[in-house]
C-alpha atoms as a PDB file:
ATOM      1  CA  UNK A   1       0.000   0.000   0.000  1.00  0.00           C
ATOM      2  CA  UNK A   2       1.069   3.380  -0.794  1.00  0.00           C
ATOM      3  CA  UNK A   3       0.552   6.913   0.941  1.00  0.00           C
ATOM      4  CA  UNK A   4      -0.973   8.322  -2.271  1.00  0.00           C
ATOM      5  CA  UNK A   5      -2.261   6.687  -5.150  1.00  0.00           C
ATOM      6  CA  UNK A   6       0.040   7.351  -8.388  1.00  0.00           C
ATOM      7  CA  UNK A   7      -0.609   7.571 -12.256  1.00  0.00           C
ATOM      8  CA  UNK A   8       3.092   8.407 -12.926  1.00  0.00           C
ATOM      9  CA  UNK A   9       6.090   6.775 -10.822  1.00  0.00           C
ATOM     10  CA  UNK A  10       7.102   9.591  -9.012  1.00  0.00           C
ATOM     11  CA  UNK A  11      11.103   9.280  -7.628  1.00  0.00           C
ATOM     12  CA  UNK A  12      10.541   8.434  -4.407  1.00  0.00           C
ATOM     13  CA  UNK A  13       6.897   7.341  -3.077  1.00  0.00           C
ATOM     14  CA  UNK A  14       6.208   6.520   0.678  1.00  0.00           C
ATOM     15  CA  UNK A  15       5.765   2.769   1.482  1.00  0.00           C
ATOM     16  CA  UNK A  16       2.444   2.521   4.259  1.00  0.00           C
ATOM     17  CA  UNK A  17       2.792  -0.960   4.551  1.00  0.00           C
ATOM     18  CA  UNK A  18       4.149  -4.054   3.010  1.00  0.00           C
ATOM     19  CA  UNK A  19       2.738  -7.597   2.615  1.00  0.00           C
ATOM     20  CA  UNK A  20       3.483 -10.759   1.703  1.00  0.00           C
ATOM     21  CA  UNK A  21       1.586 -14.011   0.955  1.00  0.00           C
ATOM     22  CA  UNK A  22       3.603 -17.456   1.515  1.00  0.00           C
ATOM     23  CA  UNK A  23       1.604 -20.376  -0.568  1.00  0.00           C
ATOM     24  CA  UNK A  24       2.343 -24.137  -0.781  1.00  0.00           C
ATOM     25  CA  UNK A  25       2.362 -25.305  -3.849  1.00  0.00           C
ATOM     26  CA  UNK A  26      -0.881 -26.936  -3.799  1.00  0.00           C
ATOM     27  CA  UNK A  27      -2.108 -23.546  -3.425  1.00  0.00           C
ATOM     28  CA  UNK A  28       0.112 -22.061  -5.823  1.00  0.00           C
ATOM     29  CA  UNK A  29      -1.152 -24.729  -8.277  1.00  0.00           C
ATOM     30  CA  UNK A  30      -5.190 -23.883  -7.310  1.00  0.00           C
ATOM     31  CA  UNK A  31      -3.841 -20.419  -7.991  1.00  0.00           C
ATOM     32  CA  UNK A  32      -2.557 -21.145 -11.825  1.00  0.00           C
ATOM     33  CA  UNK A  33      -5.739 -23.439 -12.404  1.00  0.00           C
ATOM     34  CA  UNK A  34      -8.274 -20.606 -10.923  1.00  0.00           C
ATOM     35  CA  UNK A  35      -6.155 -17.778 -13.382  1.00  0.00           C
ATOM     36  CA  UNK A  36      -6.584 -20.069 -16.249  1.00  0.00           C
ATOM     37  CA  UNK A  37     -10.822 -20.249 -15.397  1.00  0.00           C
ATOM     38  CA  UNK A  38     -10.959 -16.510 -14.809  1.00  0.00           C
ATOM     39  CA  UNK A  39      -9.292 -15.664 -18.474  1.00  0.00           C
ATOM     40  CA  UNK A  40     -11.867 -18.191 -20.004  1.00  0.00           C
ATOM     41  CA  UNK A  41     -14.643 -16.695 -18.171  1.00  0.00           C
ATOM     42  CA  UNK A  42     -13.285 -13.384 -19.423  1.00  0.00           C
ATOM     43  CA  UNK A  43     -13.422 -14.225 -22.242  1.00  0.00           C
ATOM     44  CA  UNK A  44     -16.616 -15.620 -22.653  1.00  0.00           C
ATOM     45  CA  UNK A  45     -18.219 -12.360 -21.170  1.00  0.00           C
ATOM     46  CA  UNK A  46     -16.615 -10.666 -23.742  1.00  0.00           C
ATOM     47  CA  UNK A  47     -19.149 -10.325 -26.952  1.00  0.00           C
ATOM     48  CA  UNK A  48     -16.279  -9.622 -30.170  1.00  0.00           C
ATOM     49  CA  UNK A  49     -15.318 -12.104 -32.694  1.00  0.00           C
ATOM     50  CA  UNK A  50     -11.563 -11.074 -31.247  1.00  0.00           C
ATOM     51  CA  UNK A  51     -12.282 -12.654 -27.608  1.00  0.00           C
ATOM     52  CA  UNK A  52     -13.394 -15.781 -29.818  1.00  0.00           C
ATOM     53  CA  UNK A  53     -10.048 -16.133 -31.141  1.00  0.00           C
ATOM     54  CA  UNK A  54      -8.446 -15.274 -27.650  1.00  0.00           C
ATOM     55  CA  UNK A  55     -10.475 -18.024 -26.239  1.00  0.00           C
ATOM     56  CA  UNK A  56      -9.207 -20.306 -29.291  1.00  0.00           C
ATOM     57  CA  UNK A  57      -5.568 -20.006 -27.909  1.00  0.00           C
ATOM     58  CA  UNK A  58      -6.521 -20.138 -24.199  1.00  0.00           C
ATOM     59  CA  UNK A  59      -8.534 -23.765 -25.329  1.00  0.00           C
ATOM     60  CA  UNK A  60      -5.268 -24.151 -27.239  1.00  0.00           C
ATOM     61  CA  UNK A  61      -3.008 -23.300 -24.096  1.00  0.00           C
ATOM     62  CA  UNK A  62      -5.008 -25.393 -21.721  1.00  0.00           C
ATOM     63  CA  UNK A  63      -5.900 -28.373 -23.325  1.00  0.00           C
ATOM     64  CA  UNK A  64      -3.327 -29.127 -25.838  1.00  0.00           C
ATOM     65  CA  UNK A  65      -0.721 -29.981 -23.445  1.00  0.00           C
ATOM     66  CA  UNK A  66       1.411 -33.372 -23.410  1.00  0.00           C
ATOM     67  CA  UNK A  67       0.427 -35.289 -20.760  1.00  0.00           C
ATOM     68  CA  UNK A  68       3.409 -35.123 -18.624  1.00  0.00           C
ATOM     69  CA  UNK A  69       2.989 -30.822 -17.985  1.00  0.00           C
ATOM     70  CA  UNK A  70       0.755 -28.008 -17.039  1.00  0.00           C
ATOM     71  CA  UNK A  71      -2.429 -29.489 -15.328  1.00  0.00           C
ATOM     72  CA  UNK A  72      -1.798 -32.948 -15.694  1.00  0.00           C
ATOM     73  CA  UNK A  73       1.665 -32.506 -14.261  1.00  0.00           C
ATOM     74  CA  UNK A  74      -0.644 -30.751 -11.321  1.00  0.00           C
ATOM     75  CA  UNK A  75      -3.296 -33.443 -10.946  1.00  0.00           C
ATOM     76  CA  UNK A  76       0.041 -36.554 -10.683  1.00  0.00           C
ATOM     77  CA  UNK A  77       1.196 -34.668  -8.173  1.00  0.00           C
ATOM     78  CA  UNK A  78      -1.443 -33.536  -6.078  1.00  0.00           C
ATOM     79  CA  UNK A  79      -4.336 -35.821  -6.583  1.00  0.00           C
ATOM     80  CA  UNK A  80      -3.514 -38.910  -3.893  1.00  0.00           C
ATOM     81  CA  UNK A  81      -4.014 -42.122  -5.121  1.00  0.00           C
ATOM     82  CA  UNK A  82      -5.108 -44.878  -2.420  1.00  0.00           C
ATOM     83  CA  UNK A  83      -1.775 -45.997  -1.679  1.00  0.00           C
ATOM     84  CA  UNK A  84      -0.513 -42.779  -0.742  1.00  0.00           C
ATOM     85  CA  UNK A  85      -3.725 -41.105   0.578  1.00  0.00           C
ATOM     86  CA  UNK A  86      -2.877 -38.086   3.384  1.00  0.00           C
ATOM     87  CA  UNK A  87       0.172 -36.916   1.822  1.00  0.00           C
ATOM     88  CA  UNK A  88      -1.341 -33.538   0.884  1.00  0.00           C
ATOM     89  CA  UNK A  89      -3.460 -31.141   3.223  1.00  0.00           C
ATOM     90  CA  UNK A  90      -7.256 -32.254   2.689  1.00  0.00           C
ATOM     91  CA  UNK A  91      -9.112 -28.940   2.401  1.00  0.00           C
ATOM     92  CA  UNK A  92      -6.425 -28.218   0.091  1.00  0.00           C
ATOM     93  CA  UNK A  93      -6.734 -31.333  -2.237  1.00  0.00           C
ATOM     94  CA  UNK A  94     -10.650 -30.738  -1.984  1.00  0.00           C
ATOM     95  CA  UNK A  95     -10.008 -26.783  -3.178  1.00  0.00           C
ATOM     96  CA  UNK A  96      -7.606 -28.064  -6.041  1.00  0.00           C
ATOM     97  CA  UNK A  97      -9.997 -30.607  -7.069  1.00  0.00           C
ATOM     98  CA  UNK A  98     -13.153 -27.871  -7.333  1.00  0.00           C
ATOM     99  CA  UNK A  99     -11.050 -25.656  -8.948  1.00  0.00           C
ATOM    100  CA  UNK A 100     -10.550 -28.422 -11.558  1.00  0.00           C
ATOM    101  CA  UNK A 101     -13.303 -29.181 -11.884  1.00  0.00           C
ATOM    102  CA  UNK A 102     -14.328 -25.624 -12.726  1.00  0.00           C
ATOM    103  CA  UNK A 103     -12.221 -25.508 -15.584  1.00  0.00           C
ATOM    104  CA  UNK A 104     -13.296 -28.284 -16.968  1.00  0.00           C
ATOM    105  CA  UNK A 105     -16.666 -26.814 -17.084  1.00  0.00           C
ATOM    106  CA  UNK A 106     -16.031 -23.745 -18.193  1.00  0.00           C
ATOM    107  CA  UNK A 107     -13.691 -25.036 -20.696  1.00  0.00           C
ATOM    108  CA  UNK A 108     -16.243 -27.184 -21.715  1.00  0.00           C
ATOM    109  CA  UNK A 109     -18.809 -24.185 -22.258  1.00  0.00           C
ATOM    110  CA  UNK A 110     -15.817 -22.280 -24.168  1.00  0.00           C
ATOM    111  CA  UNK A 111     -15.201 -24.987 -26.452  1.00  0.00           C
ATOM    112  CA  UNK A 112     -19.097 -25.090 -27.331  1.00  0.00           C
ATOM    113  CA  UNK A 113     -18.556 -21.283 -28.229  1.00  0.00           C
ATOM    114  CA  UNK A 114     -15.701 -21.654 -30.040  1.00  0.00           C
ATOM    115  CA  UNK A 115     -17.427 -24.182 -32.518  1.00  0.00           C
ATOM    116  CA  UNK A 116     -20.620 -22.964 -32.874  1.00  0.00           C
ATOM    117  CA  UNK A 117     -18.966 -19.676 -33.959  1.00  0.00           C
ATOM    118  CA  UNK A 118     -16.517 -21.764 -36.502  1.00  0.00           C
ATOM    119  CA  UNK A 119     -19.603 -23.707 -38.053  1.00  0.00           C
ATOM    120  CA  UNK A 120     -21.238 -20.380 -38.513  1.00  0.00           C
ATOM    121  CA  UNK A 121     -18.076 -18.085 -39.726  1.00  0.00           C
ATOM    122  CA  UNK A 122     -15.185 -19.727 -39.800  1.00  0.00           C
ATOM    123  CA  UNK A 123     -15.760 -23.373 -41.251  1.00  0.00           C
ATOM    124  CA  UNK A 124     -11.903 -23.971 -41.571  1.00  0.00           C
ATOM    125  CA  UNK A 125     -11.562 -23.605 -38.457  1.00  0.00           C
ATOM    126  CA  UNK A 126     -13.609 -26.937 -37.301  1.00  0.00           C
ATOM    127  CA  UNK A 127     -10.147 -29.219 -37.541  1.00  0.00           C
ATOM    128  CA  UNK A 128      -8.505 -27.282 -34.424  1.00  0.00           C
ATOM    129  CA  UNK A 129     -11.627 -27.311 -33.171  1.00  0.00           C
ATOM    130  CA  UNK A 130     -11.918 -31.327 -33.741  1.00  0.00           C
ATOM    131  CA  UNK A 131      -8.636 -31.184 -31.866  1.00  0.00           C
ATOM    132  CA  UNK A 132      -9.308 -29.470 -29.053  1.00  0.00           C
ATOM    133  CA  UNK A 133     -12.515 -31.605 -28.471  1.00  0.00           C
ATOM    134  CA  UNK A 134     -10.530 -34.720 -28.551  1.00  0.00           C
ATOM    135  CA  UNK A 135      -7.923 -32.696 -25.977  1.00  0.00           C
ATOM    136  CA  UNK A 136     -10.512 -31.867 -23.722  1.00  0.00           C
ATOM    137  CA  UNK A 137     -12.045 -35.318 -23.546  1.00  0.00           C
ATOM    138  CA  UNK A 138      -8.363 -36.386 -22.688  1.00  0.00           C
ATOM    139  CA  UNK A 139      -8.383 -34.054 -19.728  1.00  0.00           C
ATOM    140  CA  UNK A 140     -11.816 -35.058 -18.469  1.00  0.00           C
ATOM    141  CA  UNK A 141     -10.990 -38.786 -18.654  1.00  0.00           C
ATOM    142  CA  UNK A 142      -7.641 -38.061 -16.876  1.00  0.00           C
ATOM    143  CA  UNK A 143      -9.459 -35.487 -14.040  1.00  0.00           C
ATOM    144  CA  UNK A 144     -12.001 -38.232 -13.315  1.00  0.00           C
ATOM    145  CA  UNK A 145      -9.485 -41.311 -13.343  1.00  0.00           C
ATOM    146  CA  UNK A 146      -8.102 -40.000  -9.929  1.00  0.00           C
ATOM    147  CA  UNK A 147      -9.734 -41.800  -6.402  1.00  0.00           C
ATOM    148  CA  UNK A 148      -9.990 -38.693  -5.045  1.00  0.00           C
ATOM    149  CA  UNK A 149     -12.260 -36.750  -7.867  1.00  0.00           C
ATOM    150  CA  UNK A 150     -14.446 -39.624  -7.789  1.00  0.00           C
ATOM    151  CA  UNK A 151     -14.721 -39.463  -4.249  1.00  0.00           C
ATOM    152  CA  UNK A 152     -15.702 -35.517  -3.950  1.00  0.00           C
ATOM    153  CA  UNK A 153     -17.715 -35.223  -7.075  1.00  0.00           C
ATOM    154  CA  UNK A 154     -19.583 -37.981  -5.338  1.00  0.00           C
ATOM    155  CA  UNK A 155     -20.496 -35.919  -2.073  1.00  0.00           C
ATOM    156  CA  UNK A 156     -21.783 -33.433  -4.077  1.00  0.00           C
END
């Protein structure tokens, strides 16, 4: 926090106060997922045929990953399997898994954006489109293969 708010960086500005935030890495990885849901979500409240393309690369960016990075690099590591089961803080498996499971959703309701718009204006589109369908079914099979996502979507 500052003593005045600034528009220009002045040469010298008054520090008030100064904080800092230490996460784990589960919750640094809920963090990354929950960014990645807020951008589509952004996205999708946004009406131009720009934010369609924008939300082409984010599907592109969050889906079309090898299977050994990004989110399913997150899920391995996080997501307890029965033989190791308590190795990670429980509220904070059951936060990464809802976060998850958000964006799945919402990436779900992006990629049914992104190809009705390509059948209606962009019909060569519909092969990345094809591929990101086929991406996203690989990260729902993956996101429900795990003990623990079975277990909370379950409860609820």
């Amino acid at each position: 926090m500052t003593a005045n708010p600034f528009t220009f960086v002045p040469p010298r500005i008054r520090v008030l106060q100064i904080e800092s935030v230490d996460l784990s890495p589960i919750e640094v990885s809920e963090s990354n997922v929950y960014e990645r849901v807020r951008a589509v979500r952004q996205e999708l409240a946004n009406e131009s045929q720009n934010s369609i393309m924008t939300l082409r690369m984010i599907l592109q960016g969050s889906l079309m990953l090898p299977p050994d990075v990004g989110h399913y690099a997150i899920m391995r590591t996080f997501f307890a399997t029965e033989s190791d089961e308590g190795s990670y803080p429980r509220h904070l498996v059951q936060r990464l898994v809802e976060t998850m499971m958000q964006f799945e959703i919402w990436n779900k309701i992006a990629l049914d954006k992104a190809e009705a718009f390509a059948v209606q204006h962009s019909p060569q589109t519909l092969p990345l489109i094809e591929e990101l369908k086929k991406s996203y079914g690989q990260f729902k099979n993956t996101l429900n293969s795990y003990p623990v996502v079975k277990t909370l979507t379950k409860k609820t």
